[in-house]
Protein backbone atom coordinates (compact mmCIF):
# COMPACT_ATOMS: atom_id res chain seq x y z
CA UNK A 1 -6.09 -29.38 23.12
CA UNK A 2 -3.89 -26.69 24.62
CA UNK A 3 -0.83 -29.36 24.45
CA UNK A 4 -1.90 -30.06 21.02
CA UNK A 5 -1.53 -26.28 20.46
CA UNK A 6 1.66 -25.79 21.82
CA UNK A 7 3.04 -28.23 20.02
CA UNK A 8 1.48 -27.19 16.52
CA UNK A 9 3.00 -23.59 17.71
CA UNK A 10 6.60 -25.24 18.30
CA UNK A 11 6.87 -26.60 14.97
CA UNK A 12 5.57 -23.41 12.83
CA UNK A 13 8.71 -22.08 15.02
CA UNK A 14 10.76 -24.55 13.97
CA UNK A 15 10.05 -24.61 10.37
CA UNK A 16 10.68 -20.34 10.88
CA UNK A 17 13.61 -20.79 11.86
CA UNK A 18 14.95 -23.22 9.11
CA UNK A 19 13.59 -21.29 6.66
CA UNK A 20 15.06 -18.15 7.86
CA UNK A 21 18.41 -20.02 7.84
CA UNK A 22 18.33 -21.30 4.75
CA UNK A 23 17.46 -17.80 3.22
CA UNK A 24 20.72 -16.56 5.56
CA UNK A 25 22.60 -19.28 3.80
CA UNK A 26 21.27 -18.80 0.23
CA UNK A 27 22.01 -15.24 0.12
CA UNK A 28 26.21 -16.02 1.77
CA UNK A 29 26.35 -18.26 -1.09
CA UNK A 30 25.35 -15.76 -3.44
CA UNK A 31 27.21 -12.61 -2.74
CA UNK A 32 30.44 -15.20 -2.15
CA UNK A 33 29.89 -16.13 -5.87
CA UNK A 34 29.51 -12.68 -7.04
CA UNK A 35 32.35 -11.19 -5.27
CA UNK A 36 30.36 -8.78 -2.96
CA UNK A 37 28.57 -7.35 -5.89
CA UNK A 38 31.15 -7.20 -8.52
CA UNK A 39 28.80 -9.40 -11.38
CA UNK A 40 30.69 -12.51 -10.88
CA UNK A 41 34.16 -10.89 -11.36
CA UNK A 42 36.67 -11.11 -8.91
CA UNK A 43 39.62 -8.31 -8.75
CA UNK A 44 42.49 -9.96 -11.17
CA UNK A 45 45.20 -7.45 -10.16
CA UNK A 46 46.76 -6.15 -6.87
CA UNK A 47 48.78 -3.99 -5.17
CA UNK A 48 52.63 -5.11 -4.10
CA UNK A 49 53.70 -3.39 -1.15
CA UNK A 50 55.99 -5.76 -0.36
CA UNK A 51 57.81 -5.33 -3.96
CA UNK A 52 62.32 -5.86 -3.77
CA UNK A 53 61.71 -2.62 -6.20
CA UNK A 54 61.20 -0.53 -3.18
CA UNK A 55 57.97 0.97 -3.92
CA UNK A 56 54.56 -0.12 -4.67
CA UNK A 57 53.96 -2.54 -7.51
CA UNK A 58 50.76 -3.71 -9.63
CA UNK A 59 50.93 -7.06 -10.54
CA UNK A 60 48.29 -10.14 -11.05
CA UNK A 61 47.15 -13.59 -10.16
CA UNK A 62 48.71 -15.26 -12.68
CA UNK A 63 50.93 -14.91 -14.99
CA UNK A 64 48.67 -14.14 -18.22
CA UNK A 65 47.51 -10.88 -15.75
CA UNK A 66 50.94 -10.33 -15.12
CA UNK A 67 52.04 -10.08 -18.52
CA UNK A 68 49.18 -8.13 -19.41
CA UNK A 69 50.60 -5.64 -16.33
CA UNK A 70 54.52 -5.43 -17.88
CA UNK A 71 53.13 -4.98 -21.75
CA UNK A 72 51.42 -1.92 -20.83
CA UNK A 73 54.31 -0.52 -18.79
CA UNK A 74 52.38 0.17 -15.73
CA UNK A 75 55.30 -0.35 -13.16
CA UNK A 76 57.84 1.12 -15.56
CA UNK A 77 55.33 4.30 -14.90
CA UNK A 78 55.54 3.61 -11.09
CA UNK A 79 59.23 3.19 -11.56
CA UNK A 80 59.49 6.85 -13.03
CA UNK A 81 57.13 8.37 -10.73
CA UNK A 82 58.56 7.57 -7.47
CA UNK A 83 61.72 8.65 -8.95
CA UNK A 84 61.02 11.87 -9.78
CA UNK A 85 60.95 15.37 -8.16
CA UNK A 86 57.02 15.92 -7.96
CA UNK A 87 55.55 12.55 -8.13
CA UNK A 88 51.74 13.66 -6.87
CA UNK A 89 51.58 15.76 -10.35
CA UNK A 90 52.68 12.62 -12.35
CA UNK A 91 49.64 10.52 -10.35
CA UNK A 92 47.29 12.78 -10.83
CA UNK A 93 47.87 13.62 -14.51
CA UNK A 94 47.71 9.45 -15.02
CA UNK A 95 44.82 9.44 -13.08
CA UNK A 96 43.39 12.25 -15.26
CA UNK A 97 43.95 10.05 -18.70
CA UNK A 98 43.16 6.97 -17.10
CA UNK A 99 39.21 8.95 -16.25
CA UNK A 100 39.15 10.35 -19.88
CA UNK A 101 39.36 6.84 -21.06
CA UNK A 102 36.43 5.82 -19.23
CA UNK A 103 34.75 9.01 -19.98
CA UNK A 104 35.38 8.36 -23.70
CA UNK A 105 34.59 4.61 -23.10
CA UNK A 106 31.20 5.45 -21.56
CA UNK A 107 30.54 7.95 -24.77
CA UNK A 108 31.18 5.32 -27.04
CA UNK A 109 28.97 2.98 -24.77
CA UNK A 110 25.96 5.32 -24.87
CA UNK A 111 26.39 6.01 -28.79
CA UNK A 112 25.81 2.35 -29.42
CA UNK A 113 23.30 1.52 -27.30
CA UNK A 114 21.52 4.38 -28.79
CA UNK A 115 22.55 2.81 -32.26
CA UNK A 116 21.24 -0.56 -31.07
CA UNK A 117 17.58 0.87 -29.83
CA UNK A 118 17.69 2.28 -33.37
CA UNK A 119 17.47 -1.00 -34.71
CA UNK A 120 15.13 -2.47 -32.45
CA UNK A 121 12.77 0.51 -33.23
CA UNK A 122 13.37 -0.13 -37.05
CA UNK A 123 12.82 -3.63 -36.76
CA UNK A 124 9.88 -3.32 -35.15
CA UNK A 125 8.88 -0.81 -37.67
CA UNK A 126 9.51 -4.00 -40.26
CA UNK A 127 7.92 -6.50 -38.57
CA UNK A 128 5.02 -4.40 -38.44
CA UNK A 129 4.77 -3.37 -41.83
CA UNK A 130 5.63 -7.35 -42.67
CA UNK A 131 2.20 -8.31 -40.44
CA UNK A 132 0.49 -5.57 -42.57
CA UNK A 133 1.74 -6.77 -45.78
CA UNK A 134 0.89 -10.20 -44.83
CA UNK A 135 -2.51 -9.60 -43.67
CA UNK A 136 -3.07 -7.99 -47.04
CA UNK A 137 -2.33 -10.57 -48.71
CA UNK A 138 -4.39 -13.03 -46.72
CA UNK A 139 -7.05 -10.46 -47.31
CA UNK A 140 -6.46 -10.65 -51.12
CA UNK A 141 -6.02 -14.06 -51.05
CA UNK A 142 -9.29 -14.75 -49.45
CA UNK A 143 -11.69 -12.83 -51.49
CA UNK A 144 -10.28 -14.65 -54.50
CA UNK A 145 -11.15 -17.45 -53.00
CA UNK A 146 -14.51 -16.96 -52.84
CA UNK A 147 -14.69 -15.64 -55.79
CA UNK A 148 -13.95 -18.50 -57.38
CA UNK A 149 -16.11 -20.55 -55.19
CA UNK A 150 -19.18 -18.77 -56.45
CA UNK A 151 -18.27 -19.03 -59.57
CA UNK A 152 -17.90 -22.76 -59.21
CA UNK A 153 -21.35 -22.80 -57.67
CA UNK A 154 -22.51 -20.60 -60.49
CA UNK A 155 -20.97 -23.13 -62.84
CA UNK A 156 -22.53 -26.03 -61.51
CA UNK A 157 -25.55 -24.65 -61.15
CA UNK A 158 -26.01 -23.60 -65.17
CA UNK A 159 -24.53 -26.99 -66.63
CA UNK A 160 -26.77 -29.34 -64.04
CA UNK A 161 -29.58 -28.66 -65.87
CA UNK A 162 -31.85 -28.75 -63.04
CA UNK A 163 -30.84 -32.49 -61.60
CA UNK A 164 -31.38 -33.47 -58.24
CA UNK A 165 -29.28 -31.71 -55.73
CA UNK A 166 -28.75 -28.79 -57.78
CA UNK A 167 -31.20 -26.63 -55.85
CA UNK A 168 -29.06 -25.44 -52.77
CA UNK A 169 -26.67 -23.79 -55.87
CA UNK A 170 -29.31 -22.60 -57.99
CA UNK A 171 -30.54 -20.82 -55.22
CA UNK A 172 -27.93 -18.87 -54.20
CA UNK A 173 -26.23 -18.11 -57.88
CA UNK A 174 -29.30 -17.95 -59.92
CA UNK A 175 -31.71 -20.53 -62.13
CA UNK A 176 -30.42 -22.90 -64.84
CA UNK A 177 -28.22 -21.07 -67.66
CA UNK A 178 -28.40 -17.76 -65.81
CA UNK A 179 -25.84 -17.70 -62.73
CA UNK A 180 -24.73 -14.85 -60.94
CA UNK A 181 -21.83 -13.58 -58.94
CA UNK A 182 -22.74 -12.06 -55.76
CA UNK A 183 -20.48 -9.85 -54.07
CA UNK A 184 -22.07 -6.99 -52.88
CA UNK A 185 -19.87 -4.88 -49.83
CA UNK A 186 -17.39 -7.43 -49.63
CA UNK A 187 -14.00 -5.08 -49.66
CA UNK A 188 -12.79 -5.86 -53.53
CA UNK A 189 -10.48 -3.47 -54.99
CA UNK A 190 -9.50 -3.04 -58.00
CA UNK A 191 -6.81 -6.83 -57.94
CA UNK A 192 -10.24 -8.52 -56.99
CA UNK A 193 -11.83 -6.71 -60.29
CA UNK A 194 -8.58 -8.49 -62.35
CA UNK A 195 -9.94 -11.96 -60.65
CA UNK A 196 -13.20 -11.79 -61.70
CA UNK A 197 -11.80 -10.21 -65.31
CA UNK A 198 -10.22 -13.37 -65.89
CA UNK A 199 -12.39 -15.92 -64.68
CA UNK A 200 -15.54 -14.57 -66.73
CA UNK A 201 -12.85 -14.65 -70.53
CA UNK A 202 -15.30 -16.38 -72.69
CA UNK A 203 -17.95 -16.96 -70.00
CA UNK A 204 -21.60 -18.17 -71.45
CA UNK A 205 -23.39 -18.95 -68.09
CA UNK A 206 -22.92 -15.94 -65.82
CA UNK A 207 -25.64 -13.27 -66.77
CA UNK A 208 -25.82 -11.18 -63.43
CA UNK A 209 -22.62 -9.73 -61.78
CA UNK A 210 -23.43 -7.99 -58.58
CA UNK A 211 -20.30 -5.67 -56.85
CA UNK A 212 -22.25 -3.03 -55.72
CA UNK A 213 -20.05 -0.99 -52.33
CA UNK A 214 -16.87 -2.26 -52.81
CA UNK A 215 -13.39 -0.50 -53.34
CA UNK A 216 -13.04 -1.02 -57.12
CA UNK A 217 -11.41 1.94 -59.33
CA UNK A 218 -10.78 2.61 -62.31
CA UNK A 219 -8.19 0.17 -62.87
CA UNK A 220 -10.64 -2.87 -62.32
CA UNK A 221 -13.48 -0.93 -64.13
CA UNK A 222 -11.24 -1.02 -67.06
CA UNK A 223 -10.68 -5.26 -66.58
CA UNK A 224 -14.23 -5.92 -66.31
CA UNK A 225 -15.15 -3.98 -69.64
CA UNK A 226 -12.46 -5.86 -71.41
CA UNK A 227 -14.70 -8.69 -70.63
CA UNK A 228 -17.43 -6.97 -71.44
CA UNK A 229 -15.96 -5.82 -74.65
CA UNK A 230 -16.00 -9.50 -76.02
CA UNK A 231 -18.20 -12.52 -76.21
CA UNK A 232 -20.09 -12.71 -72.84
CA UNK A 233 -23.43 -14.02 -71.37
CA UNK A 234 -23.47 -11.12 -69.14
CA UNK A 235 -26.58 -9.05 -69.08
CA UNK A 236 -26.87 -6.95 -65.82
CA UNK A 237 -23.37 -5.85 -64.09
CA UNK A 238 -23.73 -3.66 -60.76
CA UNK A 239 -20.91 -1.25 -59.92
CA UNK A 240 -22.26 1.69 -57.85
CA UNK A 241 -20.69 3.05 -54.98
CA UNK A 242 -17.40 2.17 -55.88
CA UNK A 243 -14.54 4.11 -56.15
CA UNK A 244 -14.98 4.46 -60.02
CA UNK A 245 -14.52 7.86 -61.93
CA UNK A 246 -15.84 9.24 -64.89
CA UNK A 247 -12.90 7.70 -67.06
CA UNK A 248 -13.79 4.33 -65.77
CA UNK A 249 -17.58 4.40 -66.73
CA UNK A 250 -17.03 6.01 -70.04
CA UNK A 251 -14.64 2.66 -70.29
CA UNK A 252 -17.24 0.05 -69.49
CA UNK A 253 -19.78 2.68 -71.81
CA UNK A 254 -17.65 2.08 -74.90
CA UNK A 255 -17.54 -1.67 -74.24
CA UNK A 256 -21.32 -2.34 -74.23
């Protein structure tokens, strides 16, 4: 047993190890490829000491870099320097532009990411009025579905005339020749009223409209008394507590 341990403790040691070197070795390889830090960039231009102009130089690896160097005149401002009387004041002043175009640089870099979490906010601000929108819609969509499925029922149930099978329908949207439309606290509003408006044109076997607690105004109280207003079967219609005013009842009033 004890050999059996010692050997169970030499490998864990072993395994350790390699997996201590291998982390050793992952992490070489990964500051080699990013230059000691530099995100992946290594330095493209260099210092000349060595230059036959008998000062310091910049130049670059290759000869794009190099060409980018003489374009811009940066040894032809070396050149001048070291020629002239004070060339510490010369430095420093190129120094001093050279830091006010970063400064300006890291302006301009803050104004546009401030620009750019703008627009995130504002399309977030979209996308959330696009869910609402669409979740309306749904909404809408939905209760006009059922709509018309009870009316279908209420349909069937008037013209079956009482044949087998019938009963589940008459059940639920009234007896033979006398359906109803159910739809009491079901969230309609005033689009919903419009639905029902138009599927009830010229209706003869709906007598009983329940909508009692929903969100119709005057609007939809004005659709349904159109209906009203013309040849109907309906004889009872229920519309309290909903968000109808004293212009919309006198409407429905003058229609009966």
């Amino acid at each position: 047993v004890e050999q059996s341990m010692k050997v169970k403790d030499e490998n864990d040691f072993r395994a350790e190890k390699r997996a201590i070197q291998m982390k050793e070795k992952s992490s070489a390889k990964k500051q080699q490829g990013t230059g000691g830090g530099g995100g992946g960039r290594q330095p493209r231009l260099y210092v000349d000491s060595r230059s036959s102009a008998g000062h310091p130089v910049i130049t670059g690896k290759c000869p794009k870099d190099k060409a980018w160097v003489e374009e811009r005149g940066c040894n032809n401002f070396l050149r001048r320097t070291f020629k002239a009387h004070n060339p510490q004041e010369a430095l420093v002043k190129k120094i001093a532009e050279l830091y006010n175009t970063i400064f300006f640089d890291y302006e301009d870099k803050e104004e546009l990411q401030m620009k750019l979490n703008s627009r995130h906010e504002d399309v977030e601000s979209l996308n959330r009025e696009l869910n609402r929108i669409q979740a309306e819609i749904f909404a809408g969509e939905e209760s006009k579905r059922r709509i018309l499925l009870r009316y279908i029922r209420a349909v069937k149930a008037s013209v079956s005339l009482g044949e087998p099978g019938s009963e589940e329908y008459i059940h639920e949207v009234g007896t033979v020749g006398a359906g109803r439309i159910h739809l009491p606290e079901s969230g309609l509003v005033d689009e919903d009223a419009y639905a029902i408006a138009s599927i009830l044109k010229n209706n003869v076997t709906i007598e009983e409209i329940q909508l009692r607690r929903n969100k119709i105004g005057d609007d939809g109280a004005r659709a349904i008394a159109s209906v009203l207003a013309e040849r109907c079967a309906i004889k009872f219609i229920d519309l309290r507590e909903n968000h109808i005013s004293t212009m919309g009842m006198k409407a429905i009033a003058d229609a009966l």
